[in-house]
C-alpha atoms as a PDB file:
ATOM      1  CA  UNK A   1       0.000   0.000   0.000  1.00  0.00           C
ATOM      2  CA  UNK A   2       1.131   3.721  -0.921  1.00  0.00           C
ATOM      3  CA  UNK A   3       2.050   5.255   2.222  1.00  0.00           C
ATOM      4  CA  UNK A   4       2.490   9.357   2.605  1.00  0.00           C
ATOM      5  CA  UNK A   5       5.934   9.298   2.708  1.00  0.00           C
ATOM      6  CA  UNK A   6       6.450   7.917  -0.630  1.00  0.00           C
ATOM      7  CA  UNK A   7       3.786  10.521  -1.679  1.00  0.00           C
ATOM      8  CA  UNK A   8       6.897  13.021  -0.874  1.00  0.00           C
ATOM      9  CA  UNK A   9       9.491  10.964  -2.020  1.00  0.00           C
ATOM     10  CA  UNK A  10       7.443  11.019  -5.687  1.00  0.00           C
ATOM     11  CA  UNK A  11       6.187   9.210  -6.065  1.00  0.00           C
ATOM     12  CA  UNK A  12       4.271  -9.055 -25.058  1.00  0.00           C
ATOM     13  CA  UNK A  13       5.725  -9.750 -27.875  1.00  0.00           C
ATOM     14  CA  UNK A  14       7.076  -7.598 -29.828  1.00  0.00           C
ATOM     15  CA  UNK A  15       6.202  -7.091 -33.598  1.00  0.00           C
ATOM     16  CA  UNK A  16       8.737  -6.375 -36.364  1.00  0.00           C
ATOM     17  CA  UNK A  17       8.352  -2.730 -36.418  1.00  0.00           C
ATOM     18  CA  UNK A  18       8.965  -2.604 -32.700  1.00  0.00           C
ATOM     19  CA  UNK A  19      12.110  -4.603 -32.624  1.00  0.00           C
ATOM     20  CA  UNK A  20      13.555  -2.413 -35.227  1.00  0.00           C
ATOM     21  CA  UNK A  21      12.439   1.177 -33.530  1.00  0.00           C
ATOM     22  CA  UNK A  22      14.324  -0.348 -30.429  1.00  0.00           C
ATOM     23  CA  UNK A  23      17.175  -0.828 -32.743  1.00  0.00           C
ATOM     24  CA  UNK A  24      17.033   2.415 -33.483  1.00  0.00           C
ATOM     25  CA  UNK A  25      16.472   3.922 -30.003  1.00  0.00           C
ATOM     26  CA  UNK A  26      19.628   1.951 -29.003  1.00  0.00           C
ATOM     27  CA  UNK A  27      22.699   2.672 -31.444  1.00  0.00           C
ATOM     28  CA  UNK A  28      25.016   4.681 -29.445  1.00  0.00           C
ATOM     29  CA  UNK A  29      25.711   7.909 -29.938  1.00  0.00           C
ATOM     30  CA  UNK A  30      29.178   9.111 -31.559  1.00  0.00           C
ATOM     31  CA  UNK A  31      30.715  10.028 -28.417  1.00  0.00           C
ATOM     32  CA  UNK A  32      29.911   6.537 -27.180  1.00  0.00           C
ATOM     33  CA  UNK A  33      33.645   5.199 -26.279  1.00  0.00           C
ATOM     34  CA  UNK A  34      33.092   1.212 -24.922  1.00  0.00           C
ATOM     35  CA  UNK A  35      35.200   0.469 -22.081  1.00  0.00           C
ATOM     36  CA  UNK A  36      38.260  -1.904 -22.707  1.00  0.00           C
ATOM     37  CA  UNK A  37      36.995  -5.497 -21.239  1.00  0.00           C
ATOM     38  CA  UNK A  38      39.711  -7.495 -20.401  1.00  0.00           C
ATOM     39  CA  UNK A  39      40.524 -11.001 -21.623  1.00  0.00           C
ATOM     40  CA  UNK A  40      38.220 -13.886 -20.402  1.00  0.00           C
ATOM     41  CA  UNK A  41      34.984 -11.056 -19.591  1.00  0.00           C
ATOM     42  CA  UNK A  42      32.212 -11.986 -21.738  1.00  0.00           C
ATOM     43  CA  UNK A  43      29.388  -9.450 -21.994  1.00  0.00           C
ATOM     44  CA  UNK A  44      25.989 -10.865 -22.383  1.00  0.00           C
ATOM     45  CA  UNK A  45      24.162  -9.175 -25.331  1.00  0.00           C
ATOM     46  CA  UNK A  46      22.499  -5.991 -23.554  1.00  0.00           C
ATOM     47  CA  UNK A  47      24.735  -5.448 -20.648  1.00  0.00           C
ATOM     48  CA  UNK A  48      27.446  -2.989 -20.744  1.00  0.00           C
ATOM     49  CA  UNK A  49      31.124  -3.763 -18.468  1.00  0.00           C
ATOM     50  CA  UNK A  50      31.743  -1.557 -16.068  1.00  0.00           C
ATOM     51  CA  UNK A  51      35.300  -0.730 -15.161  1.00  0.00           C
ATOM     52  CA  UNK A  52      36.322  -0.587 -11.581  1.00  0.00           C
ATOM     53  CA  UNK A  53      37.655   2.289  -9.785  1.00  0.00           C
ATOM     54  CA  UNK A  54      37.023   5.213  -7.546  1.00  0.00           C
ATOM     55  CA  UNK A  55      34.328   7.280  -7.062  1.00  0.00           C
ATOM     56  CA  UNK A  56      33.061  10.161  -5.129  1.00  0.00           C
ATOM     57  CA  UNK A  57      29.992   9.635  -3.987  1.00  0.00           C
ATOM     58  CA  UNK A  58      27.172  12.225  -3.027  1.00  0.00           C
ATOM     59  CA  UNK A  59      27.007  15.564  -2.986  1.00  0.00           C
ATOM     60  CA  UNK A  60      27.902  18.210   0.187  1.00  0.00           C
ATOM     61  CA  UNK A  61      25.693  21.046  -0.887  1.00  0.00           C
ATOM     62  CA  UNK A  62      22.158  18.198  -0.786  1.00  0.00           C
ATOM     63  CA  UNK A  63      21.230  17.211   2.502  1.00  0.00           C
ATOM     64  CA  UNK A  64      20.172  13.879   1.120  1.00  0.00           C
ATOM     65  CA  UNK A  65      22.996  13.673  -0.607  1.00  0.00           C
ATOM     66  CA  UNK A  66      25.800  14.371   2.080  1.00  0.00           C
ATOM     67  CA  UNK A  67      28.368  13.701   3.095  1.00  0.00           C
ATOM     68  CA  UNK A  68      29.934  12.866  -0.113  1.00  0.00           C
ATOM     69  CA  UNK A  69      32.430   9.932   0.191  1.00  0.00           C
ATOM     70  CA  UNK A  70      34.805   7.810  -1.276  1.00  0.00           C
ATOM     71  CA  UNK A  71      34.203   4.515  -2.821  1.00  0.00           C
ATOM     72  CA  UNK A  72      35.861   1.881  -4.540  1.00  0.00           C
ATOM     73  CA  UNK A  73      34.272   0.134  -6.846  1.00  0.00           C
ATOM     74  CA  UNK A  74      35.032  -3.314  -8.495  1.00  0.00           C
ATOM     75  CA  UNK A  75      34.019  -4.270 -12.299  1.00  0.00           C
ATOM     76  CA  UNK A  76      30.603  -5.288 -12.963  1.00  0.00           C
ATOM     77  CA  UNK A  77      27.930  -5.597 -15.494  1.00  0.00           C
ATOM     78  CA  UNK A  78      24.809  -3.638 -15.810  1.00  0.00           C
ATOM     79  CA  UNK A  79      22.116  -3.803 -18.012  1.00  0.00           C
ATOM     80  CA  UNK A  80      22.264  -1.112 -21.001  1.00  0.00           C
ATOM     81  CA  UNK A  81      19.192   0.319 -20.042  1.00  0.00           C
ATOM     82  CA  UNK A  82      16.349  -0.291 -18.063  1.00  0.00           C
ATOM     83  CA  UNK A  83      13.838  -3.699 -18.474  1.00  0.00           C
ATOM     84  CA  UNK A  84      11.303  -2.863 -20.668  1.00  0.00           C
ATOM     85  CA  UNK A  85       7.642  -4.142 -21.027  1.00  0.00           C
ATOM     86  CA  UNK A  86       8.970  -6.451 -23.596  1.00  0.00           C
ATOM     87  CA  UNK A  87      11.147  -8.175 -21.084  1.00  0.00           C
ATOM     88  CA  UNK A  88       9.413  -7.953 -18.008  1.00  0.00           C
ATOM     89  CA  UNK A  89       6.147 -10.037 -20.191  1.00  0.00           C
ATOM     90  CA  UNK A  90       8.767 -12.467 -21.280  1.00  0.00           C
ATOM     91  CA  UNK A  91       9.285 -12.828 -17.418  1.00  0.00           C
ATOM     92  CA  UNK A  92       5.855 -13.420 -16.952  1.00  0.00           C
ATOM     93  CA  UNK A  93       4.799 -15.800 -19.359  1.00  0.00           C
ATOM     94  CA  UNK A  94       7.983 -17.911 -18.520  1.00  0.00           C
ATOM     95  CA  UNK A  95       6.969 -17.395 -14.642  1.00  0.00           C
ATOM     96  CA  UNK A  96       3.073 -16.906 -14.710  1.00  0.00           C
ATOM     97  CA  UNK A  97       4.797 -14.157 -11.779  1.00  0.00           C
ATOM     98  CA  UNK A  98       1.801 -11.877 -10.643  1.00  0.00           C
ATOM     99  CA  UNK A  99       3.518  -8.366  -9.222  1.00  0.00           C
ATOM    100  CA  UNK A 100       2.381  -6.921  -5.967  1.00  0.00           C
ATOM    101  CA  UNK A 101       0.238  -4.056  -7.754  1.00  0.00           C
ATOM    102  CA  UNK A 102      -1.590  -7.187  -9.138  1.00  0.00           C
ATOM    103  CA  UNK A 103      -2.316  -8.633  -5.934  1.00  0.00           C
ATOM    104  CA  UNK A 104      -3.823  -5.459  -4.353  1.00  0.00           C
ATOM    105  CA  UNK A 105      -5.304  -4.258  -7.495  1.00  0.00           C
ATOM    106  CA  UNK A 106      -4.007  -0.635  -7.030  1.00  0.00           C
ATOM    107  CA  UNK A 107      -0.743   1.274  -7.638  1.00  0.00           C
ATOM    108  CA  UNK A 108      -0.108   4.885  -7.718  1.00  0.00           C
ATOM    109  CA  UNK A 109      -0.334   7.389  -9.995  1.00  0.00           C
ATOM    110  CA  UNK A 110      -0.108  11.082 -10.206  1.00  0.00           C
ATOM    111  CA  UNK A 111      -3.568  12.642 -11.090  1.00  0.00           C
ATOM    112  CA  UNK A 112      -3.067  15.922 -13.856  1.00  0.00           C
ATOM    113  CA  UNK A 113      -6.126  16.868 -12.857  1.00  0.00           C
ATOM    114  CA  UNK A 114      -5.467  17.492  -8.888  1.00  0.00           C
ATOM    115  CA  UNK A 115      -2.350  17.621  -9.029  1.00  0.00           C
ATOM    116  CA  UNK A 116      -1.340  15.020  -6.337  1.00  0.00           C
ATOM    117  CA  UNK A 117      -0.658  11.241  -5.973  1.00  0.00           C
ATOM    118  CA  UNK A 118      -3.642   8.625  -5.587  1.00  0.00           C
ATOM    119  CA  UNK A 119      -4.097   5.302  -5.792  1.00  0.00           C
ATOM    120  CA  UNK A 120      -5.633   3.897  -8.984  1.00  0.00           C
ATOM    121  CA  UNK A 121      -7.790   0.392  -9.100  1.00  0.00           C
ATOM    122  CA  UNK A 122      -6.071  -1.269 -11.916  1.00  0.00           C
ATOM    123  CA  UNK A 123      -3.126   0.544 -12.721  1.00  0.00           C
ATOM    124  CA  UNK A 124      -0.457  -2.647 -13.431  1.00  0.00           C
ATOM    125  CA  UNK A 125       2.682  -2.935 -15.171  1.00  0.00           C
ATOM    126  CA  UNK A 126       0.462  -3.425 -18.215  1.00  0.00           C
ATOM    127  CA  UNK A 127      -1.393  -0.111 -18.236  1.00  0.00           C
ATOM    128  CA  UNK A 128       0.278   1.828 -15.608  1.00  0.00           C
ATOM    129  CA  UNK A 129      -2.085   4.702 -15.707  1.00  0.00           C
ATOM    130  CA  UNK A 130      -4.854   2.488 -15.075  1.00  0.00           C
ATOM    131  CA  UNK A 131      -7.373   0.242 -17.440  1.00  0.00           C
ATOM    132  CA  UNK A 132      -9.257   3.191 -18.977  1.00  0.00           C
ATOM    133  CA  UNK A 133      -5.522   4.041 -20.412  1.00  0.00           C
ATOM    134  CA  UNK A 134      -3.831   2.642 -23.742  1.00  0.00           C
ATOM    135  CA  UNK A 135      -1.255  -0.705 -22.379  1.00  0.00           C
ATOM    136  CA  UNK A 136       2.045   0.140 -22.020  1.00  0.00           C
ATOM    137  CA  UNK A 137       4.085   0.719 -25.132  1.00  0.00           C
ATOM    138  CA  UNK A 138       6.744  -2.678 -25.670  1.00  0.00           C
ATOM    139  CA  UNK A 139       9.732  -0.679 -25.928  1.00  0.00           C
ATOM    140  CA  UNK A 140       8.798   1.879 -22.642  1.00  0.00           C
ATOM    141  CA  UNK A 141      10.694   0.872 -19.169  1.00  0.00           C
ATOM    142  CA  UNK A 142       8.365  -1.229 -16.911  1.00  0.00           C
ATOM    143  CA  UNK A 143       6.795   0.498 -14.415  1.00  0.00           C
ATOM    144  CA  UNK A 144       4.174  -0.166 -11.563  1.00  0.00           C
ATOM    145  CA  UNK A 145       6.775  -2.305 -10.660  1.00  0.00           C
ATOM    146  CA  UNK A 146       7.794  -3.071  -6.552  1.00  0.00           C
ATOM    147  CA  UNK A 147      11.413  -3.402  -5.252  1.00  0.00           C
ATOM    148  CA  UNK A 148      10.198  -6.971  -4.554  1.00  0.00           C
ATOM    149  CA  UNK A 149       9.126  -7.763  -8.255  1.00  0.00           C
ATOM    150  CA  UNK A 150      12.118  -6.215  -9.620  1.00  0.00           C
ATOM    151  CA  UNK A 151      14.203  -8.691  -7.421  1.00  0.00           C
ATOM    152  CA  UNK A 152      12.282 -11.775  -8.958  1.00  0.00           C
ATOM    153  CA  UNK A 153      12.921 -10.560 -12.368  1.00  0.00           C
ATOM    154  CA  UNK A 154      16.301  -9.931 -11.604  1.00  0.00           C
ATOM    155  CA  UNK A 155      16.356 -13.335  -9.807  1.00  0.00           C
ATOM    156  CA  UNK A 156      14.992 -15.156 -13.141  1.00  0.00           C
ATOM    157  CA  UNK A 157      17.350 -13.263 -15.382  1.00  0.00           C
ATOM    158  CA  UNK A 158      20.222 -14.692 -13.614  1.00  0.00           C
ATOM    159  CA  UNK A 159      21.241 -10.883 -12.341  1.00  0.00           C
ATOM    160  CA  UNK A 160      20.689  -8.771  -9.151  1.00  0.00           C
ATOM    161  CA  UNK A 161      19.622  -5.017  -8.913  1.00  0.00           C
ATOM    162  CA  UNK A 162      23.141  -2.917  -8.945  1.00  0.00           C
ATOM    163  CA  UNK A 163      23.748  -0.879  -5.683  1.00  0.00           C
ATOM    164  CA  UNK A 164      23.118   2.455  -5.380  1.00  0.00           C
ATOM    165  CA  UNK A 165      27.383   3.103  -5.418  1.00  0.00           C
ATOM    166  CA  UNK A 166      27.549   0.725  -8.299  1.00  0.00           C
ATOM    167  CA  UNK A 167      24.629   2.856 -10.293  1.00  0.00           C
ATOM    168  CA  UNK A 168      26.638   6.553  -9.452  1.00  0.00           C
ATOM    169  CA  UNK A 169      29.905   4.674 -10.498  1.00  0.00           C
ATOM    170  CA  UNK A 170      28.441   3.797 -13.823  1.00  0.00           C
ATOM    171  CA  UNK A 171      27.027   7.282 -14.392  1.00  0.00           C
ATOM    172  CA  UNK A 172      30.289   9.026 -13.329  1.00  0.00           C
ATOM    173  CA  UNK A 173      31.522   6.804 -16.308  1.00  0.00           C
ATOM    174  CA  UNK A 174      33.174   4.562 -14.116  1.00  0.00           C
ATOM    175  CA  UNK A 175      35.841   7.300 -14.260  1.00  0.00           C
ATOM    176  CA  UNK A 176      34.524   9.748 -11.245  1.00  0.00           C
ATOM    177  CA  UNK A 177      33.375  12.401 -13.974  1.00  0.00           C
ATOM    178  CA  UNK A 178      31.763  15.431 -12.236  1.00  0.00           C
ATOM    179  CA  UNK A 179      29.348  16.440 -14.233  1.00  0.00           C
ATOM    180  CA  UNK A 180      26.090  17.009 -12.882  1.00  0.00           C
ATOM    181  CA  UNK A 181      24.417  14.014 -15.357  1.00  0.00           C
ATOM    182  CA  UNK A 182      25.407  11.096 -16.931  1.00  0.00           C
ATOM    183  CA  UNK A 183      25.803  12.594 -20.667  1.00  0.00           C
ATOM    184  CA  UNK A 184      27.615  16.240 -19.761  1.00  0.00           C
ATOM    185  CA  UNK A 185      26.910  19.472 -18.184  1.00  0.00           C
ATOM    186  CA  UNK A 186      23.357  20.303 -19.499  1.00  0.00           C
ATOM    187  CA  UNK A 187      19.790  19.041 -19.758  1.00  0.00           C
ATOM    188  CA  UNK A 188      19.345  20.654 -23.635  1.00  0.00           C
ATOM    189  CA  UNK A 189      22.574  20.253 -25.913  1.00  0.00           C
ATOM    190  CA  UNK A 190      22.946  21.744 -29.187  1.00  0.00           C
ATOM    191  CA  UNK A 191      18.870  22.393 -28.726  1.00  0.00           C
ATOM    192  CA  UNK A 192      18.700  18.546 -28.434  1.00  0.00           C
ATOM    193  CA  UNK A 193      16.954  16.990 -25.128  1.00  0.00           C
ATOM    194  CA  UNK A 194      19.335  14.774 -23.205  1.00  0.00           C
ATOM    195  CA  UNK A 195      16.564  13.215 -21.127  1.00  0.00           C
ATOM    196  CA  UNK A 196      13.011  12.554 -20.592  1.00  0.00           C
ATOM    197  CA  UNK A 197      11.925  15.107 -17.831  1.00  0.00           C
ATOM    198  CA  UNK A 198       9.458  17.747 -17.314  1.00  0.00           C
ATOM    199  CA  UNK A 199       9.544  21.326 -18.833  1.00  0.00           C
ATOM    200  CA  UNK A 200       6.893  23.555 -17.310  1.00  0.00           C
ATOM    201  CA  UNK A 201       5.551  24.570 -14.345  1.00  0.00           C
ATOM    202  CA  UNK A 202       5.280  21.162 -11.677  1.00  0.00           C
ATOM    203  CA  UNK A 203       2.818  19.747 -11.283  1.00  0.00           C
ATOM    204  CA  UNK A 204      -0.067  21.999 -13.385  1.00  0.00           C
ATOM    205  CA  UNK A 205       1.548  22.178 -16.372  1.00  0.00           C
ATOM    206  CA  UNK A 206       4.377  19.717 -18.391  1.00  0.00           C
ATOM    207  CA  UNK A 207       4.805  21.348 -22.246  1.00  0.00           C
ATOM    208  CA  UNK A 208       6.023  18.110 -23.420  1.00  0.00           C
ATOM    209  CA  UNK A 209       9.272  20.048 -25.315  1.00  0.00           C
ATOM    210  CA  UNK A 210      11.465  17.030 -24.857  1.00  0.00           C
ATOM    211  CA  UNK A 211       8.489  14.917 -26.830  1.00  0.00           C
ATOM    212  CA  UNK A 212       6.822  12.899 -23.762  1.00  0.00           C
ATOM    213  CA  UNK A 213       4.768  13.273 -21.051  1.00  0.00           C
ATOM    214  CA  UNK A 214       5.074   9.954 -19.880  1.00  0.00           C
ATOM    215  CA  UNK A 215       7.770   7.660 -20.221  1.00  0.00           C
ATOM    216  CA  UNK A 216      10.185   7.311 -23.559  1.00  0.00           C
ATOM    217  CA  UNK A 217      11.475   4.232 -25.299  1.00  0.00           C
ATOM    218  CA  UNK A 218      14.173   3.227 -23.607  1.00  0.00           C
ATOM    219  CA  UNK A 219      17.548   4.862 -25.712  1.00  0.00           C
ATOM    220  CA  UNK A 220      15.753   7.815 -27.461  1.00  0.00           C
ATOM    221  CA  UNK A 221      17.867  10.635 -25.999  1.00  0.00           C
ATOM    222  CA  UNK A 222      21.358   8.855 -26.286  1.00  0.00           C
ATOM    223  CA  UNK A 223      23.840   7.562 -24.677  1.00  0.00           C
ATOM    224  CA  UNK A 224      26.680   8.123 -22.311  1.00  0.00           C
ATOM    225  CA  UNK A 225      30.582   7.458 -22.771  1.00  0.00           C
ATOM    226  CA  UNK A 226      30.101   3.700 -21.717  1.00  0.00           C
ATOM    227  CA  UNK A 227      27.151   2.795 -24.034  1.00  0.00           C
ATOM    228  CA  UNK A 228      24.557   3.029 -21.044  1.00  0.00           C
ATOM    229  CA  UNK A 229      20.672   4.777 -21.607  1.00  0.00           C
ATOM    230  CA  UNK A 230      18.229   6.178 -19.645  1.00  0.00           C
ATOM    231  CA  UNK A 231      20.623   7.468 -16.648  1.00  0.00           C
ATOM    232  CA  UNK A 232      19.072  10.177 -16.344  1.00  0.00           C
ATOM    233  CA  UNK A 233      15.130  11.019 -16.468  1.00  0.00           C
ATOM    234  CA  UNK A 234      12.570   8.681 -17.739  1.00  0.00           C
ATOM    235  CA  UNK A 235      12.253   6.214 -15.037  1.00  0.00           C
ATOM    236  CA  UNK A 236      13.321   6.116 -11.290  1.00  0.00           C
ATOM    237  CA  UNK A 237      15.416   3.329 -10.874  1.00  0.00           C
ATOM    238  CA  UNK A 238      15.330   0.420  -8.095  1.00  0.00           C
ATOM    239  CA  UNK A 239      18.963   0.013  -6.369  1.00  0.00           C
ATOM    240  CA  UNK A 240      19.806  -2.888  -3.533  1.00  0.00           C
ATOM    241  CA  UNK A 241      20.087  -0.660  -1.024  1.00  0.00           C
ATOM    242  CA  UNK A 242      18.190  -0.154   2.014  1.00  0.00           C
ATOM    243  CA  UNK A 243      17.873   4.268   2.557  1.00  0.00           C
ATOM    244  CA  UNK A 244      19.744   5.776   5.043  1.00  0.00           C
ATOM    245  CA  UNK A 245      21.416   9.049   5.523  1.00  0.00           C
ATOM    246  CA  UNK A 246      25.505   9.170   4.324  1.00  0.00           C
ATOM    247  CA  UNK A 247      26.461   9.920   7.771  1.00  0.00           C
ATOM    248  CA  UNK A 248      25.272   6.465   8.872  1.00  0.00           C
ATOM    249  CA  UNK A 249      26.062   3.793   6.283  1.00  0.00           C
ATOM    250  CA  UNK A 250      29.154   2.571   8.485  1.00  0.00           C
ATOM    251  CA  UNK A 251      26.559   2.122  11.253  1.00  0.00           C
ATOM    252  CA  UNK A 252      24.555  -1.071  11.837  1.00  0.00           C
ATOM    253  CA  UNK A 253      21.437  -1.152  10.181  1.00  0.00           C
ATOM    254  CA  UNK A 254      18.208  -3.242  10.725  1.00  0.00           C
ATOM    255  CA  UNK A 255      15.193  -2.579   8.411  1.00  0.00           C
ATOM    256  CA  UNK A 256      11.735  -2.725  10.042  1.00  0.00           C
ATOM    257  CA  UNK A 257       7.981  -2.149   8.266  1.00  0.00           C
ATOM    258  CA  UNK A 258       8.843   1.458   7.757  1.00  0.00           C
ATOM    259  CA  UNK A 259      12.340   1.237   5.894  1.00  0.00           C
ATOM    260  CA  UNK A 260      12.727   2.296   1.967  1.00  0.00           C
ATOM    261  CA  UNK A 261      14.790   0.959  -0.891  1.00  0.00           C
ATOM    262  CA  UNK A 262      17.028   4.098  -2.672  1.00  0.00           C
ATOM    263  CA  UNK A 263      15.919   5.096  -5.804  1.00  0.00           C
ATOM    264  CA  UNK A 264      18.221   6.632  -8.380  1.00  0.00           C
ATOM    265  CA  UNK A 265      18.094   8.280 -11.702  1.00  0.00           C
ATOM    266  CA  UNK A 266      15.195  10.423 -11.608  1.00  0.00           C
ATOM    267  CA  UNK A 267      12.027  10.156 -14.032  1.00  0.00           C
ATOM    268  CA  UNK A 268       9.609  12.360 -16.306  1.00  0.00           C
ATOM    269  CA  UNK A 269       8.119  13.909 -13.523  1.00  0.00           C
ATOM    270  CA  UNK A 270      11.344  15.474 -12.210  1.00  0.00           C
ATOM    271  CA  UNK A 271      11.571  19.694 -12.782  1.00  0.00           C
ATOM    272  CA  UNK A 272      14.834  21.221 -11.268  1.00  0.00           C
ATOM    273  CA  UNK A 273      12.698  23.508  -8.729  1.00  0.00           C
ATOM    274  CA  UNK A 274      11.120  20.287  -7.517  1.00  0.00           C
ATOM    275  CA  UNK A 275      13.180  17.004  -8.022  1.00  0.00           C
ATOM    276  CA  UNK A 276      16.433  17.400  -9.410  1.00  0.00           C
ATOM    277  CA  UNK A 277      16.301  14.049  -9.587  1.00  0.00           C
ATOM    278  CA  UNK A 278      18.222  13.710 -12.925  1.00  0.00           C
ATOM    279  CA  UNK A 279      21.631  14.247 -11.292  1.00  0.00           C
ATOM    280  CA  UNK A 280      23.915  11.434 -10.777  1.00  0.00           C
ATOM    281  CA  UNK A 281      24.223  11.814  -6.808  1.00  0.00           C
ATOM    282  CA  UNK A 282      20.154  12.320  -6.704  1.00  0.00           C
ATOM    283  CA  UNK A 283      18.506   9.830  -4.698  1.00  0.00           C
ATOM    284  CA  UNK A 284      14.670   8.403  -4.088  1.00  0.00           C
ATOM    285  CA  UNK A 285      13.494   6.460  -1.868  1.00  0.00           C
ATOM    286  CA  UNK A 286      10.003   3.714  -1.150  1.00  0.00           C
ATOM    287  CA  UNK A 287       9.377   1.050   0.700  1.00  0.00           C
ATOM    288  CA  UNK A 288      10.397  -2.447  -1.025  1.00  0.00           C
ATOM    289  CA  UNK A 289       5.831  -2.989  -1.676  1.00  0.00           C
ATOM    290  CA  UNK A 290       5.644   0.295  -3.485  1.00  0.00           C
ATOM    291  CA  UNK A 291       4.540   0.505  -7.419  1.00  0.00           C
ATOM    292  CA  UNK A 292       4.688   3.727  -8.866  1.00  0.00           C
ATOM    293  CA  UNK A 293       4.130   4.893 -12.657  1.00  0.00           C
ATOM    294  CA  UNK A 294       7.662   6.715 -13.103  1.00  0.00           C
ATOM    295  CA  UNK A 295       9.820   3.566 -11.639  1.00  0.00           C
ATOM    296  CA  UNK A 296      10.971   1.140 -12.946  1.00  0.00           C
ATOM    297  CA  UNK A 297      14.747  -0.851 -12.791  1.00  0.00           C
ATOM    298  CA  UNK A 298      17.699  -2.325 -14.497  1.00  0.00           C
ATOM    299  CA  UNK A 299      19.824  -5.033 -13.777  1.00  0.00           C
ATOM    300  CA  UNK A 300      23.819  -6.000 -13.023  1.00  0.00           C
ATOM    301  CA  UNK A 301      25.479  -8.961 -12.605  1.00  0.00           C
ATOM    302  CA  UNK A 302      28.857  -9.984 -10.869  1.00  0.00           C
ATOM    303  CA  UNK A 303      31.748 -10.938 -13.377  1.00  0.00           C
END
């Protein structure tokens, strides 16, 4: 069940022509510069290797986001960009899974018309903004999906969900870039839209200049150095982690009813006088039984 405080943290087959716009959506862009993978790494098709190395972490002028630290990271994989409708229905049908907006037949969604958060009968991973809506689009990240589906997908694909240091590592480029996103300095480039987000005045009015007012195919604004999409905007993305202030990650931790799972990566609902969100060191969080319609995940795997 949607609880308030995740009100302020906010929140299948493919056909022919499908496959081949995801083609499309996904060729890197030129400044795309794969990372060298050493001998004896093999890269499943749709995951991108992730060098090791150190990063900072965080950022001192973001209470959330403070105190920024050091961390070394080792190589990984993680997925190219997030799990899309297409693959979390293959999940299904292999699994017959039924995700926890299923079972209580509500999820939440963020009403235009009053402007806040409710929860609507219906909304699934199949039509996140509810039945009376058009199904979600094959190539789109999944969303109205829970920490705790996103685990059993990851589970079935033979991967995990990255941690939240792991997902800042990769958007730093794995080489502790400090640019405020994943792709550079700025949300517009050349007039170009780097990411799916929200121009306008939150939450009456979204002019749609980047193209959506939902959610994207996954790859349609680029992507960065290392080959990844969608680090930035579009979706929130699900992380391991368990939420907790900077200050007290060396400190021992024991979740009860009322922890949250860190979110990264912002989503098209995120407008810089609002939710930032789009920055690499931004950070979300829910508890692990939330679905929402602007989060979804990707996955990583150990080498």
């Amino acid at each position: 069940m949607m609880r308030p405080r995740i009100i302020r943290a906010a929140a299948a087959v493919v056909g022919a022509a499908a496959a081949l716009a995801l083609a499309i959506y996904l060729r890197p862009s030129r400044r795309t510069a794969v990372a060298h993978i050493p001998a004896g790494v093999t890269v499943p098709a749709g995951m991108i290797y992730i060098p090791g190395g150190d990063t900072r972490v965080g950022d001192d002028t973001v209470p959330d986001e403070a105190p920024a630290f050091d961390a070394h990271v080792e190589p990984f994989l993680l997925d190219r960009h997030p799990v899309t409708v297409a693959d979390f229905g293959a999940f299904v049908a292999a699994t017959g899974y039924t995700t926890e907006a299923e079972r209580l037949a509500s999820a939440g969604v963020l009403d235009p018309a009053i402007h806040t958060w409710r929860l609507v009968e219906g909304a699934t991973w199949r039509r996140p903004l509810g039945p009376d809506h058009p199904p979600a689009a094959a190539d789109h990240p999944v969303t109205q999906v829970s920490w705790n589906d996103a685990v059993a997908f990851a589970a079935w694909a033979g991967k995990r969900l990255p941690t939240e240091i792991e997902w800042e590592h990769a958007a730093r480029g794995a080489r502790n870039a400090r640019a405020p996103y994943a792709w550079g300095e700025a949300l517009v480039e050349g007039g170009r839209h780097r990411a799916n987000t929200w121009q306008g005045a939150f939450p009456t009015h979204n002019a749609g200049d980047d193209g959506f007012l939902y959610t994207s195919p996954v790859g349609t604004f680029g992507a960065t150095a290392l080959g990844l999409t969608d680090m930035g905007g579009n979706v929130w993305e699900w992380t391991q982690d368990w939420y907790r202030p900077y200050a007290d990650r060396s400190r021992t931790f024991t979740p009860d009813p009322t922890s949250e799972k860190v979110q990264r990566g912002g989503s098209f609902l995120c407008q810089p006088d609002i939710c930032h969100g789009y920055r690499v060191s931004a950070r979300s969080y829910s508890t692990p039984d939330t679905s929402l319609f602007n989060v979804g995940f990707r996955c990583a795997r150990n080498l």
